[in-house]
N, C-alpha and C. Protein backbone atom coordinates (compact mmCIF):
# COMPACT_ATOMS: atom_id res chain seq x y z
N UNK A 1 40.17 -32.21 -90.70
CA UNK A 1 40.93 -32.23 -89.47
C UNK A 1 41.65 -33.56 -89.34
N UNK A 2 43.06 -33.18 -89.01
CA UNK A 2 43.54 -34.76 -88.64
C UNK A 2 43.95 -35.51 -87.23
N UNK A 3 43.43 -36.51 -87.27
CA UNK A 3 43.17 -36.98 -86.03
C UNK A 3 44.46 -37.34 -85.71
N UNK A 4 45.22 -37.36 -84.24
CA UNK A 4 46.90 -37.57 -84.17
C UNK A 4 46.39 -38.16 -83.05
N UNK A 5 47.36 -39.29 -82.26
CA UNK A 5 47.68 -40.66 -81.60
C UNK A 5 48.89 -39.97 -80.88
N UNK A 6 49.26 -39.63 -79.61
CA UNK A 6 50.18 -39.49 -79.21
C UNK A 6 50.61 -40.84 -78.19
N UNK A 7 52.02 -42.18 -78.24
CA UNK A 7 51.71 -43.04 -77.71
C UNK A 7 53.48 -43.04 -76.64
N UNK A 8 53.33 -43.81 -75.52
CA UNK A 8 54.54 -43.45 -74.93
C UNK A 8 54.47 -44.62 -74.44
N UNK A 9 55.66 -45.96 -74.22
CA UNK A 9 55.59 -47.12 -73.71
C UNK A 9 56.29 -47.99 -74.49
N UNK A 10 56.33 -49.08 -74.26
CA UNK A 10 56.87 -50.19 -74.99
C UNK A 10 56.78 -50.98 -76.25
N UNK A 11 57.58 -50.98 -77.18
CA UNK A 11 56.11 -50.73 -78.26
C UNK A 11 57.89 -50.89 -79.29
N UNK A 12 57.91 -52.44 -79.66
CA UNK A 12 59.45 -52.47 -80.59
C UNK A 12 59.09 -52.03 -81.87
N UNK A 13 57.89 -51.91 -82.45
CA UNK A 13 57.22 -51.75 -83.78
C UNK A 13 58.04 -50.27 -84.01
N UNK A 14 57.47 -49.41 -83.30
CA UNK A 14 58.07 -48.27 -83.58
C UNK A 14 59.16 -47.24 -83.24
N UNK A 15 59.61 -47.95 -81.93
CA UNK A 15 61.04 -47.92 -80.86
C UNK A 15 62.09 -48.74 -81.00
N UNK A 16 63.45 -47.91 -81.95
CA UNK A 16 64.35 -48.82 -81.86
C UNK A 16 64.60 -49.59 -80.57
N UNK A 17 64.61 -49.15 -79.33
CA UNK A 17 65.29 -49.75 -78.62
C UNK A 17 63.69 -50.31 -77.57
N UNK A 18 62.90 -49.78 -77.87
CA UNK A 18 61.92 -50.91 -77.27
C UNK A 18 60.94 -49.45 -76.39
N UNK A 19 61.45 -48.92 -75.96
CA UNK A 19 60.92 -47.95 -75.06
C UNK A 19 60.88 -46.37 -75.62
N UNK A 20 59.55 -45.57 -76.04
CA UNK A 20 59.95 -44.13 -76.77
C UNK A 20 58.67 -43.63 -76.77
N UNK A 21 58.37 -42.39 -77.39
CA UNK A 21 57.26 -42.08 -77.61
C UNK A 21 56.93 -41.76 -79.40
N UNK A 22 55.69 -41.72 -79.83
CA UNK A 22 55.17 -42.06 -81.01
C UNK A 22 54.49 -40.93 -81.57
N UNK A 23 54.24 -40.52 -82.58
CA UNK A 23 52.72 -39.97 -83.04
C UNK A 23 52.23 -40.24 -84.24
N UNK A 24 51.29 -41.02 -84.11
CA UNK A 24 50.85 -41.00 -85.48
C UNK A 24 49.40 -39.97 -85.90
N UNK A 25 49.47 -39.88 -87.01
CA UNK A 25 48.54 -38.74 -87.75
C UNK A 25 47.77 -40.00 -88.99
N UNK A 26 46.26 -39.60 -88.50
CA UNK A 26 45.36 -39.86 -89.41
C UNK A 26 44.66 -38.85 -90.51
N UNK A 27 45.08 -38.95 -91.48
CA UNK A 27 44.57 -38.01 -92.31
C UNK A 27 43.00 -37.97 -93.02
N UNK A 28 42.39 -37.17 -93.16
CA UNK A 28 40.77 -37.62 -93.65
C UNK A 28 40.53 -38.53 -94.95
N UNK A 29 41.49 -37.87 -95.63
CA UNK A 29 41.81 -39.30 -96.59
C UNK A 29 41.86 -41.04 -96.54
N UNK A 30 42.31 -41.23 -94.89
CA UNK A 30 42.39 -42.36 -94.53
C UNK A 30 43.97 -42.73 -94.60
N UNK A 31 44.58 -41.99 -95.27
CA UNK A 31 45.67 -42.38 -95.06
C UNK A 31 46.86 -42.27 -93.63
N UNK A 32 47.77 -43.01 -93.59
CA UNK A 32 48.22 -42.46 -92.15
C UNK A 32 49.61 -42.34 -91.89
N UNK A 33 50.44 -41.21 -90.90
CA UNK A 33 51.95 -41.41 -91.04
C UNK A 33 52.22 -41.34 -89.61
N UNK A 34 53.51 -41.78 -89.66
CA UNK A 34 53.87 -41.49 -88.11
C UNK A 34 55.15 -41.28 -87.80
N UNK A 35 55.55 -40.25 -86.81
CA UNK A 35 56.92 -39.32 -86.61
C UNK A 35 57.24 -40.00 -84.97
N UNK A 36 57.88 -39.17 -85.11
CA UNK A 36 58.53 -39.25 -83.57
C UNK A 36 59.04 -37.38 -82.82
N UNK A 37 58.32 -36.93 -84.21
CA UNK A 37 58.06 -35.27 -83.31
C UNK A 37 56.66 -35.00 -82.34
N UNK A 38 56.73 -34.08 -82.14
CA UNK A 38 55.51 -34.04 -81.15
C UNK A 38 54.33 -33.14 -82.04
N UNK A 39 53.22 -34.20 -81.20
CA UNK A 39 52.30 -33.70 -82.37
C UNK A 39 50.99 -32.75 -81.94
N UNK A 40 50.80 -31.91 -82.61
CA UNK A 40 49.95 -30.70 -81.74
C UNK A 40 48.44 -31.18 -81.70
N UNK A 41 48.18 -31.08 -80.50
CA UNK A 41 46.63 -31.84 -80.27
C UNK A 41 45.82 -30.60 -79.37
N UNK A 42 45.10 -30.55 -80.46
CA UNK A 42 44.15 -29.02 -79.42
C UNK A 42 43.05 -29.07 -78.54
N UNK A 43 42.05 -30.80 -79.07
CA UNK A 43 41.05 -31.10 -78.60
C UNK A 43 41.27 -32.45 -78.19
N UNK A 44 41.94 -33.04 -76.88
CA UNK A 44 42.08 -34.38 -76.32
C UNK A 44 40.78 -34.91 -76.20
N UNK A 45 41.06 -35.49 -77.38
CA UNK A 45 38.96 -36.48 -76.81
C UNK A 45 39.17 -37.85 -76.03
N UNK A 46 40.59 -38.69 -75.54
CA UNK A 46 40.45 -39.40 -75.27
C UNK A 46 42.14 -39.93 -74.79
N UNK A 47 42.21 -40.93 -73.56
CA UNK A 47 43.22 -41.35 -73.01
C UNK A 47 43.05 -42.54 -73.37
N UNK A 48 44.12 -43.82 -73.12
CA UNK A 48 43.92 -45.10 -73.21
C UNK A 48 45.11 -45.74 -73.14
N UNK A 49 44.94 -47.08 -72.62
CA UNK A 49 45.65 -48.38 -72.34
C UNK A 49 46.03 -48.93 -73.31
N UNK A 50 46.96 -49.56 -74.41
CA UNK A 50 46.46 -50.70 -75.23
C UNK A 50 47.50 -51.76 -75.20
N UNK A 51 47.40 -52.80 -74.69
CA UNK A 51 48.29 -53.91 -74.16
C UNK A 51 48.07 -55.19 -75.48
N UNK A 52 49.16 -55.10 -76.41
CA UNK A 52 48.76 -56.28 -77.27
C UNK A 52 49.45 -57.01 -76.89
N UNK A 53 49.10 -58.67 -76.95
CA UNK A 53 49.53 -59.82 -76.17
C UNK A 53 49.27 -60.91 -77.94
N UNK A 54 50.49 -61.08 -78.82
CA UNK A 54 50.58 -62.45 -79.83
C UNK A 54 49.61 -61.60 -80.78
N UNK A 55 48.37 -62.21 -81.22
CA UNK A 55 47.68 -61.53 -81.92
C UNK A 55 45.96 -60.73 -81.50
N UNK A 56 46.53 -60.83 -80.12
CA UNK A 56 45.01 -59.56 -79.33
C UNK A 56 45.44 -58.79 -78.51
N UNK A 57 44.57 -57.71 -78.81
CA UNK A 57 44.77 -56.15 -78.54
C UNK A 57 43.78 -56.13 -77.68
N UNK A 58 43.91 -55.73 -76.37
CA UNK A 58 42.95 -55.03 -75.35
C UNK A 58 43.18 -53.82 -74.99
N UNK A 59 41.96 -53.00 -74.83
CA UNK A 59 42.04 -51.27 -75.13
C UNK A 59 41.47 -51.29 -73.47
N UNK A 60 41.63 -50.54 -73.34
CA UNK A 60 41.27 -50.01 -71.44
C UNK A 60 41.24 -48.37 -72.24
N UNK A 61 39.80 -47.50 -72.42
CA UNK A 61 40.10 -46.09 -72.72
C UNK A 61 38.70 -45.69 -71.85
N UNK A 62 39.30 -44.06 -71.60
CA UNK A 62 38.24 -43.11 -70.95
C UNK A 62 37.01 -42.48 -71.48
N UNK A 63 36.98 -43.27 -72.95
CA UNK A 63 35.87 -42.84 -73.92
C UNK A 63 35.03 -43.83 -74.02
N UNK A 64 33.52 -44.25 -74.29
CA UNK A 64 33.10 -45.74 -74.67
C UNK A 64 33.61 -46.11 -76.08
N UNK A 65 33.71 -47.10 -76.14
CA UNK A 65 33.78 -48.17 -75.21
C UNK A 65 34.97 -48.12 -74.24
N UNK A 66 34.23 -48.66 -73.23
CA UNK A 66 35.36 -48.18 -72.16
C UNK A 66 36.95 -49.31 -72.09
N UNK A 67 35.84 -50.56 -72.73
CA UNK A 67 36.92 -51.53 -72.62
C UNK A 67 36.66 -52.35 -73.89
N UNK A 68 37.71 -52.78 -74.98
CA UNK A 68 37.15 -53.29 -75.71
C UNK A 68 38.38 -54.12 -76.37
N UNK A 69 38.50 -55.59 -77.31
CA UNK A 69 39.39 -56.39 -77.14
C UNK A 69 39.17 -56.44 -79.23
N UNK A 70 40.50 -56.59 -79.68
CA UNK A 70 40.10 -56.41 -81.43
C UNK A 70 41.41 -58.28 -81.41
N UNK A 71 41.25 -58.60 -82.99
CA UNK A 71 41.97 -59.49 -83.29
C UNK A 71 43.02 -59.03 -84.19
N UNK A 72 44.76 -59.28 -84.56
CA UNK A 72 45.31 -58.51 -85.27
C UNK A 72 45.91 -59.80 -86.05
N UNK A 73 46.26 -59.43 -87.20
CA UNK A 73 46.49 -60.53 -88.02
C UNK A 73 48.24 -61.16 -87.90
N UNK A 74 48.74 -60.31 -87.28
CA UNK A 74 50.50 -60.65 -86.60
C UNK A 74 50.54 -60.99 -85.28
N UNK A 75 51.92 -61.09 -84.73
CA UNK A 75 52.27 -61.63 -83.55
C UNK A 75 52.62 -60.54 -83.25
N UNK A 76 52.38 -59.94 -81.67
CA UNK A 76 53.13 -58.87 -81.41
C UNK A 76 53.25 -59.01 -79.99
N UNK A 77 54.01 -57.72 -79.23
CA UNK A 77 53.47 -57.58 -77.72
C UNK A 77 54.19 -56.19 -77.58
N UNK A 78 53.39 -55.30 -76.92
CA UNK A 78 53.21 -54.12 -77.00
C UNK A 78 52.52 -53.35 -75.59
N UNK A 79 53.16 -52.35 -74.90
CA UNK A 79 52.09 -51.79 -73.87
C UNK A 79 52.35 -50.41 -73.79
N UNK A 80 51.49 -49.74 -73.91
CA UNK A 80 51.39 -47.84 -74.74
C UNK A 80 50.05 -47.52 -73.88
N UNK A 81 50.68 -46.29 -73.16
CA UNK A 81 49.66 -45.60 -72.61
C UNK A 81 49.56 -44.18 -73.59
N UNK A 82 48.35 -43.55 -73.91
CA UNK A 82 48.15 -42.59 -75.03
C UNK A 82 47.30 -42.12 -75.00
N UNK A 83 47.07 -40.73 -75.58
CA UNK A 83 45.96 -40.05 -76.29
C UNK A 83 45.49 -39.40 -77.39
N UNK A 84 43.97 -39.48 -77.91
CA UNK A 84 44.14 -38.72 -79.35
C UNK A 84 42.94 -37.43 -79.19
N UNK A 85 43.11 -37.10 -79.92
CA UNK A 85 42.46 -35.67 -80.31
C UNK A 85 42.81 -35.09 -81.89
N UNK A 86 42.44 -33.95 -82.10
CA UNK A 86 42.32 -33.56 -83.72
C UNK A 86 43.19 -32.16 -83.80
N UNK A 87 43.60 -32.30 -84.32
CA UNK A 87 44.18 -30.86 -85.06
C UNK A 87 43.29 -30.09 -85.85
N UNK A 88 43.84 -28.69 -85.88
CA UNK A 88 43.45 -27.75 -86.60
C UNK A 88 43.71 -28.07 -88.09
């Protein structure tokens, strides 16, 4: 089953113009791609915040951990409200 990221917000990484919506697809392989079609999600396991600020990411999600802060090895700034779930 592959796990898909649907993300909508600010986010220049993957929005030419700064503002769009996203999907990326995790494959069981580990490998991963990402479109800008819409991506079919049958089982929403989860909503979330993720506000990256230089090189830290803070997650605000409705799943535990409820709140949780990672380190990223670039500079960025980013704010995407989203959800994932799995495909068939």
């Amino acid at each position: 089953m592959d796990k898909i990221f649907v993300e909508i917000g600010l986010d220049f990484d993957h929005n030419r113009y700064g503002l769009g919506r996203s999907v990326e697809i995790e494959h069981p392989d580990g490998s991963e791609s990402r479109n800008k079609r819409k991506g079919e999600i049958f089982i929403v396991e989860s909503r979330y915040l993720r506000l990256w600020l230089m090189k830290w990411v803070f997650i605000f999600d409705s799943q535990k951990p409820y709140f949780s802060i990672k380190r990223k090895g670039r500079l960025n700034f980013k704010i995407v409200v989203g959800k994932w779930g799995y495909s068939q």
